[in-house]
PDB file of N, CA and C in Angstrom:
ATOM      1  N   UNK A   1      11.632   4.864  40.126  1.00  0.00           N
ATOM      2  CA  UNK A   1      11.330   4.047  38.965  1.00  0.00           C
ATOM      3  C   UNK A   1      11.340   4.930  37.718  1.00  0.00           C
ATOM      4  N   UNK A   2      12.369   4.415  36.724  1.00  0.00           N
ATOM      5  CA  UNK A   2      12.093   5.350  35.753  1.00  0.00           C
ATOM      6  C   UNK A   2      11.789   4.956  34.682  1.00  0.00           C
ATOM      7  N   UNK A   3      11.070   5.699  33.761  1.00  0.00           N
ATOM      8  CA  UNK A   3      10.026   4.985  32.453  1.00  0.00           C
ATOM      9  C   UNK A   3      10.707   5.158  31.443  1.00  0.00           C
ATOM     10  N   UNK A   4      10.603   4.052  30.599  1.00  0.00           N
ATOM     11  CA  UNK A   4      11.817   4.067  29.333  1.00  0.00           C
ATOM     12  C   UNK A   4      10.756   4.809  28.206  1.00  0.00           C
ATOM     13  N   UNK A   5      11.564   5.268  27.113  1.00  0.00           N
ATOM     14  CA  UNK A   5      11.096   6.247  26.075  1.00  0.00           C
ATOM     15  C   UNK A   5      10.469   5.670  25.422  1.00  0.00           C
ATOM     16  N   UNK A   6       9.364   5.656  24.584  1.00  0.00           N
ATOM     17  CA  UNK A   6       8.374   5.225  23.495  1.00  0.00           C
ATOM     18  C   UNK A   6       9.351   4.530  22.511  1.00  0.00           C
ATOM     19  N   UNK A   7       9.011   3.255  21.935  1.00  0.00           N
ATOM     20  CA  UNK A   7      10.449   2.893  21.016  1.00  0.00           C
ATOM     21  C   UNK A   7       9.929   3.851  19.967  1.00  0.00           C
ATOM     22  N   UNK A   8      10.752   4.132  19.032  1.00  0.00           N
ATOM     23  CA  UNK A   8      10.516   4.772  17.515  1.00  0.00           C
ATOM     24  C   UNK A   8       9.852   3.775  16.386  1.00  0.00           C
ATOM     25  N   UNK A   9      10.115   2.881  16.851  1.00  0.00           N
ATOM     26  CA  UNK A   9       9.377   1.890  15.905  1.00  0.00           C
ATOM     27  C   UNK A   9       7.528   1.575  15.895  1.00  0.00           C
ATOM     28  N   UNK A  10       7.205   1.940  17.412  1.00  0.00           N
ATOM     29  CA  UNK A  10       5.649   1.844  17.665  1.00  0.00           C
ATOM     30  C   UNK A  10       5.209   2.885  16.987  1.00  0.00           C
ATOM     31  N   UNK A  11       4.327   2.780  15.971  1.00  0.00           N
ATOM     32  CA  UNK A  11       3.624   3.129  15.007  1.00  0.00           C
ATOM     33  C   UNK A  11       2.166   3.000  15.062  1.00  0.00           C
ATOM     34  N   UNK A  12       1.448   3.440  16.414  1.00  0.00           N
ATOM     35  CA  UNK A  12       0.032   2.600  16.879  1.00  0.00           C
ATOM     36  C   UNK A  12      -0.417   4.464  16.521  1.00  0.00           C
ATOM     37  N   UNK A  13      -1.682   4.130  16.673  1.00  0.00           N
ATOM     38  CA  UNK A  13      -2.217   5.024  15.998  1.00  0.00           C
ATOM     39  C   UNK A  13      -3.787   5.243  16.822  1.00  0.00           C
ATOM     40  N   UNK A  14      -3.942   6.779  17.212  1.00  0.00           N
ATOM     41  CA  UNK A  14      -5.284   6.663  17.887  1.00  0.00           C
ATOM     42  C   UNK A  14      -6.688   5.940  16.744  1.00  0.00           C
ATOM     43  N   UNK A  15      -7.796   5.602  17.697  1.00  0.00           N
ATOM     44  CA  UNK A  15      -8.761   5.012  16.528  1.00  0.00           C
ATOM     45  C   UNK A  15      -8.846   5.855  15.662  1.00  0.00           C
ATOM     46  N   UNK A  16      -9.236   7.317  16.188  1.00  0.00           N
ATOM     47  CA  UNK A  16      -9.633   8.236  15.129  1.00  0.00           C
ATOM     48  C   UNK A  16      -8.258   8.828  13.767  1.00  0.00           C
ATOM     49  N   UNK A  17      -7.266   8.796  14.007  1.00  0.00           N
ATOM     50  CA  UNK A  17      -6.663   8.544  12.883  1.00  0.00           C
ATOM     51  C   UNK A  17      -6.203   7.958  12.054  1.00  0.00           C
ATOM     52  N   UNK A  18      -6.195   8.243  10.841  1.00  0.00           N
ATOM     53  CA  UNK A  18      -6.055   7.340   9.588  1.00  0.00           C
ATOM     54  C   UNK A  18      -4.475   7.107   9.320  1.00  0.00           C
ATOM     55  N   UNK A  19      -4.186   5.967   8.507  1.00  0.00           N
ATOM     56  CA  UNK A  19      -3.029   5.131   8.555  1.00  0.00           C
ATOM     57  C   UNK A  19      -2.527   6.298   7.113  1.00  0.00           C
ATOM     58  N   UNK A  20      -1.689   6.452   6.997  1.00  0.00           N
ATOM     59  CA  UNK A  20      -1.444   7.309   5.483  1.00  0.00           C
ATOM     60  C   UNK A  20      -1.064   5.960   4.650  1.00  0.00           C
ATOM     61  N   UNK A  21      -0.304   4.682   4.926  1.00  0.00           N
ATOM     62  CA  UNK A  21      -0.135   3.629   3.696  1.00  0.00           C
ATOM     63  C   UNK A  21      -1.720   3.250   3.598  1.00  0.00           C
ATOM     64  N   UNK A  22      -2.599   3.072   4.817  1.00  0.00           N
ATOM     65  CA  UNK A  22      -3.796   2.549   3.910  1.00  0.00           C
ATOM     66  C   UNK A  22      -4.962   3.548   2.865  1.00  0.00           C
ATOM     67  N   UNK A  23      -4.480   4.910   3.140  1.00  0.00           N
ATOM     68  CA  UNK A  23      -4.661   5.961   2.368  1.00  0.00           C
ATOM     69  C   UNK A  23      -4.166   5.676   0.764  1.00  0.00           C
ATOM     70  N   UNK A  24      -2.554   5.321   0.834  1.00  0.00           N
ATOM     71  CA  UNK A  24      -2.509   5.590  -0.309  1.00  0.00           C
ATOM     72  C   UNK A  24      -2.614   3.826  -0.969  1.00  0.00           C
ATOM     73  N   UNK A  25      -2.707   2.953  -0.328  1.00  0.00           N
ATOM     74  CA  UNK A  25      -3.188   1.991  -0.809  1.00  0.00           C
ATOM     75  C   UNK A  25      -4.901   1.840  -1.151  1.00  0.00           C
ATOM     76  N   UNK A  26      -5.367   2.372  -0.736  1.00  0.00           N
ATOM     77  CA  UNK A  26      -7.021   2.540  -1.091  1.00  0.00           C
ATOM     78  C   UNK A  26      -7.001   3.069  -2.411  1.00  0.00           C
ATOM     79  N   UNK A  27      -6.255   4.259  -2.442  1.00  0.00           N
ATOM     80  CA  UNK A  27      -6.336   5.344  -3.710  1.00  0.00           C
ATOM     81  C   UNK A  27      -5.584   4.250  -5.413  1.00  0.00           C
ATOM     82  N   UNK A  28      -4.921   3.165  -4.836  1.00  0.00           N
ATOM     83  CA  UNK A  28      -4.780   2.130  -5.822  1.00  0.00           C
ATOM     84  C   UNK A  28      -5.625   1.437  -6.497  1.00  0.00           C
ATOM     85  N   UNK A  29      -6.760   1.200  -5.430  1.00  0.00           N
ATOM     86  CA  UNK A  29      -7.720   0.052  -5.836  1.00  0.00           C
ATOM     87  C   UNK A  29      -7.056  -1.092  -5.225  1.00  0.00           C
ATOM     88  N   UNK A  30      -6.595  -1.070  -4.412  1.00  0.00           N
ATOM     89  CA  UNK A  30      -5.672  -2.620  -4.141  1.00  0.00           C
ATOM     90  C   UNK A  30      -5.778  -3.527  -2.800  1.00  0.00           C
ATOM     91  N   UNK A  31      -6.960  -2.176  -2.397  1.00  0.00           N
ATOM     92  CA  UNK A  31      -7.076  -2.362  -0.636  1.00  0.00           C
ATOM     93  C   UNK A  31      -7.588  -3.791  -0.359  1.00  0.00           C
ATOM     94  N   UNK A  32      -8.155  -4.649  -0.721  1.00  0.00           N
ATOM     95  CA  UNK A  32      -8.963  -5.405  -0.623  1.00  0.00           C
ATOM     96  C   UNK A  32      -7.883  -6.601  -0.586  1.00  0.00           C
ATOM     97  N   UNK A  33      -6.942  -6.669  -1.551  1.00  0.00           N
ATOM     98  CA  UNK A  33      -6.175  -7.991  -1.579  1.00  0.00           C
ATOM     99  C   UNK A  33      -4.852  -7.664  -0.818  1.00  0.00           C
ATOM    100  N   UNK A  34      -4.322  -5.835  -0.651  1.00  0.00           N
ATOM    101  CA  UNK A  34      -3.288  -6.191   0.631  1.00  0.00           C
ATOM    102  C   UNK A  34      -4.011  -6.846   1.772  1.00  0.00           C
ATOM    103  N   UNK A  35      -5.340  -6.119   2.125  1.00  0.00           N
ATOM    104  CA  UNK A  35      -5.954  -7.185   3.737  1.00  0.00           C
ATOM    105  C   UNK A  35      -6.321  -8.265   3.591  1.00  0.00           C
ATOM    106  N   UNK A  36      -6.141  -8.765   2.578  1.00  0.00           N
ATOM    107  CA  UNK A  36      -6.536 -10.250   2.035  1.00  0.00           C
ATOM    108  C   UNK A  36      -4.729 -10.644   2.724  1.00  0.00           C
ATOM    109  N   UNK A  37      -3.818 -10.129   1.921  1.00  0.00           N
ATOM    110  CA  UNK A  37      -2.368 -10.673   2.189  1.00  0.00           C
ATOM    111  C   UNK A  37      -2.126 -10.512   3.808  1.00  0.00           C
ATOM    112  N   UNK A  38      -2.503  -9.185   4.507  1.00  0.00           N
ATOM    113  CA  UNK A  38      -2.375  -8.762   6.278  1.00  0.00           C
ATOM    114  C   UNK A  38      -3.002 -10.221   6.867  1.00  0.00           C
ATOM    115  N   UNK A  39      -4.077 -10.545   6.468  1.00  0.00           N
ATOM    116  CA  UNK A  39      -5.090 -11.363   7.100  1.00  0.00           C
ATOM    117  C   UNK A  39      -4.176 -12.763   6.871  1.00  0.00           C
ATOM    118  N   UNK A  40      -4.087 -13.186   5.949  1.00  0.00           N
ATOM    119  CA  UNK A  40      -2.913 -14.186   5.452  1.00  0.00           C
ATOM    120  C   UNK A  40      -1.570 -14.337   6.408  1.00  0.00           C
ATOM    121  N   UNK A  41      -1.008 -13.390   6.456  1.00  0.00           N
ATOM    122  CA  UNK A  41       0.457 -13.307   7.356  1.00  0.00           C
ATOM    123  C   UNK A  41      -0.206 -13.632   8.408  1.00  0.00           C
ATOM    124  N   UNK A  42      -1.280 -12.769   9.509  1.00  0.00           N
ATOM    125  CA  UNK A  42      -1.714 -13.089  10.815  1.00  0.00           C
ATOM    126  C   UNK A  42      -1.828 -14.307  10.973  1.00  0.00           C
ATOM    127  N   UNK A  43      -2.415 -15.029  10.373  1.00  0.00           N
ATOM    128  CA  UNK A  43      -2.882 -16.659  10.009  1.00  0.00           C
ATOM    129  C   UNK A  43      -2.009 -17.516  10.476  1.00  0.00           C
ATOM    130  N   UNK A  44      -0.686 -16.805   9.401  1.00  0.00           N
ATOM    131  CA  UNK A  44       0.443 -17.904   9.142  1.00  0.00           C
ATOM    132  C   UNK A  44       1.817 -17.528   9.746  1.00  0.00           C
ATOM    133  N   UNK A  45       1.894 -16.302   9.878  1.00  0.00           N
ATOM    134  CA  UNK A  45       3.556 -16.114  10.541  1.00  0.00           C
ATOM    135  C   UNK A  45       4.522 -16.475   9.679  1.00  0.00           C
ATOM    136  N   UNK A  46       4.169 -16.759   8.346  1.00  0.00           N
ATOM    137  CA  UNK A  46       5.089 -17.210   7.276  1.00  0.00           C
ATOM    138  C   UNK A  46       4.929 -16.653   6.025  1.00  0.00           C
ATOM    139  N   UNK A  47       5.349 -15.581   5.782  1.00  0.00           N
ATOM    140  CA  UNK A  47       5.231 -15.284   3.759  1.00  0.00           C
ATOM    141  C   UNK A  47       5.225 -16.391   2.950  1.00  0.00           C
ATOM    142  N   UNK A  48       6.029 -17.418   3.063  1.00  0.00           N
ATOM    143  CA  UNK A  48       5.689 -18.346   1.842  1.00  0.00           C
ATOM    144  C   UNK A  48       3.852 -18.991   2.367  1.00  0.00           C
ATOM    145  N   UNK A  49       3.740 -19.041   2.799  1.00  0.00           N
ATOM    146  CA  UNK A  49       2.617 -19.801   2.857  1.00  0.00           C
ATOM    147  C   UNK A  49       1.058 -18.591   2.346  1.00  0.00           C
ATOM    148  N   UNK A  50       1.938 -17.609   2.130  1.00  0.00           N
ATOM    149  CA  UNK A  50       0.864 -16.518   1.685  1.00  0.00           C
ATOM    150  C   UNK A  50       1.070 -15.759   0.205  1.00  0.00           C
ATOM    151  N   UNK A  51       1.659 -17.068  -0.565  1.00  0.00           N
ATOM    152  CA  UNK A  51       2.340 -16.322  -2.347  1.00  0.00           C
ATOM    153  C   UNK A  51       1.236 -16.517  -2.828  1.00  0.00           C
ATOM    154  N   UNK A  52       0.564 -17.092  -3.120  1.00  0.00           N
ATOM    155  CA  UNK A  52      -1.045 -16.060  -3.582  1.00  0.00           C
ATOM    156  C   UNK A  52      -1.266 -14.906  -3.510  1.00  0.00           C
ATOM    157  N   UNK A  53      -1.800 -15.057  -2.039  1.00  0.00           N
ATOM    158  CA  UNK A  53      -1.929 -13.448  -2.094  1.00  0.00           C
ATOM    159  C   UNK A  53      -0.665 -12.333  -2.215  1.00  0.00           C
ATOM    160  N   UNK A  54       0.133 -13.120  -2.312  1.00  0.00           N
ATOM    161  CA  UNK A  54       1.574 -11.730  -2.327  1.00  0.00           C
ATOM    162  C   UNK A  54       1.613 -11.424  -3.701  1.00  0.00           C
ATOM    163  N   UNK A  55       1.002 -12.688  -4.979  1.00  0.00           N
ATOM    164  CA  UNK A  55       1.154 -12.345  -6.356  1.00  0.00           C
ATOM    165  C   UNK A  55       0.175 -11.399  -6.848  1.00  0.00           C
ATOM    166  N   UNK A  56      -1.178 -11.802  -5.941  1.00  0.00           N
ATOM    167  CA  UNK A  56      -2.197 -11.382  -6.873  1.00  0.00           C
ATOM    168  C   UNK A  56      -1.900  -9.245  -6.261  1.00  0.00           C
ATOM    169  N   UNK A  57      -1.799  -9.016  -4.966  1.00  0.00           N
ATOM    170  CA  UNK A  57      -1.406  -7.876  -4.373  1.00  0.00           C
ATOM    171  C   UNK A  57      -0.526  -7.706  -5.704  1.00  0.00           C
ATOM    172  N   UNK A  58       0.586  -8.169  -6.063  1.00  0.00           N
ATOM    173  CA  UNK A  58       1.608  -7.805  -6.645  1.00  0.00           C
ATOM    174  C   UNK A  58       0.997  -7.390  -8.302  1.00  0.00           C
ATOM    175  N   UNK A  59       0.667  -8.607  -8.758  1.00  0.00           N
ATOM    176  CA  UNK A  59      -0.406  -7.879  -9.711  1.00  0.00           C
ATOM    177  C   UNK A  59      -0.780  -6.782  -9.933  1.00  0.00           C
ATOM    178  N   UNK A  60      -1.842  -6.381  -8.856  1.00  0.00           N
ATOM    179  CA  UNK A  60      -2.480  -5.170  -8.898  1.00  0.00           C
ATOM    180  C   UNK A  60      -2.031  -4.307  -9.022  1.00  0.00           C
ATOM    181  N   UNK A  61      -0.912  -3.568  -8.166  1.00  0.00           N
ATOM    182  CA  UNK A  61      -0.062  -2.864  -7.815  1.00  0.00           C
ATOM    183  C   UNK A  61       0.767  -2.459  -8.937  1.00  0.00           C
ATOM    184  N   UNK A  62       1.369  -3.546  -9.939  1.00  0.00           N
ATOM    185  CA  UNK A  62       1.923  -3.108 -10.957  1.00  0.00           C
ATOM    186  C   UNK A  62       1.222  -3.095 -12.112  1.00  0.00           C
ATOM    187  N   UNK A  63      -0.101  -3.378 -11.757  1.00  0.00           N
ATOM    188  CA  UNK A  63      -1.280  -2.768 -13.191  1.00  0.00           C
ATOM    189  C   UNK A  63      -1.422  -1.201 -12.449  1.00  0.00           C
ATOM    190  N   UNK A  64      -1.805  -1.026 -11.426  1.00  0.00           N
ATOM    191  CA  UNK A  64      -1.658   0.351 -11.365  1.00  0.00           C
ATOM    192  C   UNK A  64      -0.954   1.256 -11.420  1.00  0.00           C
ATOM    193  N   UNK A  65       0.387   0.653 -11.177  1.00  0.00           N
ATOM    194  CA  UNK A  65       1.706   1.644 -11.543  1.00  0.00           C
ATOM    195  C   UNK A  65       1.561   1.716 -12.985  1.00  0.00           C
ATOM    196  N   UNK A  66       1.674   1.063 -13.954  1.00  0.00           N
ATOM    197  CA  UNK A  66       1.498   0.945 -15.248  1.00  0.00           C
ATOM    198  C   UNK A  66       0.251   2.066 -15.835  1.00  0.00           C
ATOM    199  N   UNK A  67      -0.746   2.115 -14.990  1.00  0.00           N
ATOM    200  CA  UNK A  67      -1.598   2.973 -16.056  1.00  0.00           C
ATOM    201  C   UNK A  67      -1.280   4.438 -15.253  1.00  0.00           C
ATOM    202  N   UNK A  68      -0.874   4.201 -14.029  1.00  0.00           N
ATOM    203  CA  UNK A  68      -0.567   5.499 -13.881  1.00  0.00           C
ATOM    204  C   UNK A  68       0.795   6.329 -14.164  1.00  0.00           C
ATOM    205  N   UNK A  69       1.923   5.732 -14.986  1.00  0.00           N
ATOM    206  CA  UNK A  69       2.512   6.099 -15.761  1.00  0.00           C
ATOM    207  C   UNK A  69       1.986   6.561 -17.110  1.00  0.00           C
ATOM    208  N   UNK A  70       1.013   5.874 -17.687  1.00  0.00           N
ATOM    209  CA  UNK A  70       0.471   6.627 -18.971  1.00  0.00           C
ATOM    210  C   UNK A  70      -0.226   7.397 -18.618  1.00  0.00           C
ATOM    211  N   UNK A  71      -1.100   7.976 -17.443  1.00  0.00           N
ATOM    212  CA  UNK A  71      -1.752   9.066 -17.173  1.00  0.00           C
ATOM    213  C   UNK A  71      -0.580  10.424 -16.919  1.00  0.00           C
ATOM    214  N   UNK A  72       0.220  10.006 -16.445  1.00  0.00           N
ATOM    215  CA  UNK A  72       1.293  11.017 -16.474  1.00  0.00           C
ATOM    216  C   UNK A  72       2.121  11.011 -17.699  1.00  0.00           C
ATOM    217  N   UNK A  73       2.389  10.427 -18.310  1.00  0.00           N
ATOM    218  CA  UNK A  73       3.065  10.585 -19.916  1.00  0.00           C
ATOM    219  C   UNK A  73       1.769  11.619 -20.552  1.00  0.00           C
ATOM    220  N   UNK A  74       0.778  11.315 -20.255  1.00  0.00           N
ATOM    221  CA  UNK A  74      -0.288  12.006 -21.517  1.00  0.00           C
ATOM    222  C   UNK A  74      -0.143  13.491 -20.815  1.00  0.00           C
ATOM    223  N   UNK A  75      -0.402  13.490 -19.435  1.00  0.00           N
ATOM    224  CA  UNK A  75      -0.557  14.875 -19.104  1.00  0.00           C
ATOM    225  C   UNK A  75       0.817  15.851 -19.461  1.00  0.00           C
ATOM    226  N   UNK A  76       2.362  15.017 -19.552  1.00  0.00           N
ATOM    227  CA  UNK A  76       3.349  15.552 -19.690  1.00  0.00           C
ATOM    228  C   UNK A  76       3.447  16.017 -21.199  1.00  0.00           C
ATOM    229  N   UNK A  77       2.602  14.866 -21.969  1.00  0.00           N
ATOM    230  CA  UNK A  77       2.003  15.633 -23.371  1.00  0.00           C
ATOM    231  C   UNK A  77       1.451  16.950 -23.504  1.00  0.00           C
ATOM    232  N   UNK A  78       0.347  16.338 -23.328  1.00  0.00           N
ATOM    233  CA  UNK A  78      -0.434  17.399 -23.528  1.00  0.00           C
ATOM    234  C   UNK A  78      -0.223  18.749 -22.941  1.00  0.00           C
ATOM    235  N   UNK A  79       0.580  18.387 -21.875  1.00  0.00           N
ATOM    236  CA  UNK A  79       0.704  20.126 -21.612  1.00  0.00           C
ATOM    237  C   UNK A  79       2.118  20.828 -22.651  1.00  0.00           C
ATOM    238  N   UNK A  80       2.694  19.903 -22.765  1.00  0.00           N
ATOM    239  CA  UNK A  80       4.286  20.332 -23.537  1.00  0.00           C
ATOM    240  C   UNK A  80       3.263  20.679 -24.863  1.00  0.00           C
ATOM    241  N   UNK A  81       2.438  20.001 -25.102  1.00  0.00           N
ATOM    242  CA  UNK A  81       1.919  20.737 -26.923  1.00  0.00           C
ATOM    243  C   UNK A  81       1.047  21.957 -26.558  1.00  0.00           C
ATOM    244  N   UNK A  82       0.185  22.095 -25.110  1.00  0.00           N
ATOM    245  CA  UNK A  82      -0.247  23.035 -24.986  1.00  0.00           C
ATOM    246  C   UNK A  82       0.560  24.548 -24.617  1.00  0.00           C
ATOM    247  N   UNK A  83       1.631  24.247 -24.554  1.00  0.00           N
ATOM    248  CA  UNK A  83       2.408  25.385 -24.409  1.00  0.00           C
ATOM    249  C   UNK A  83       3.103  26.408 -25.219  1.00  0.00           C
TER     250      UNK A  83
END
């Protein structure tokens, strides 16, 4: 009997380690309404039935891209005048 290879796609994870997307989704502020959207899909098996939460996620996400482009414009300032 021979045992087929782990697919590449299983992505399971022991308890004790941490997910790196919910890492860097935490570090957004956004964690709360992607598992709002996860919890949504489980529900439904259907994205449209979950555009709420896919807008308001979406929202967030691009208010945070947004200020964290001006945190990096200022620092790209300020160091170019500090130099």
């Amino acid at each position: 009997m021979t045992s087929t290879p782990p697919s590449p796609h299983n992505r399971s994870r022991s308890e004790d380690e941490d997910d790196p997307v919910d890492g860097m989704i935490s570090r957004t502020g956004c964690a709360e309404l992607h598992y709002a959207l996860q919890d949504c899909m489980a529900d439904h098996q259907d994205w449209r039935k979950c555009q709420t939460q896919v807008q308001k996620f979406k929202e967030c996400m691009t208010t945070y891209q947004n200020t964290r482009k001006e945190q990096l414009l200022k620092q790209r300032t300020s160091a170019t005048q500090s130099a």
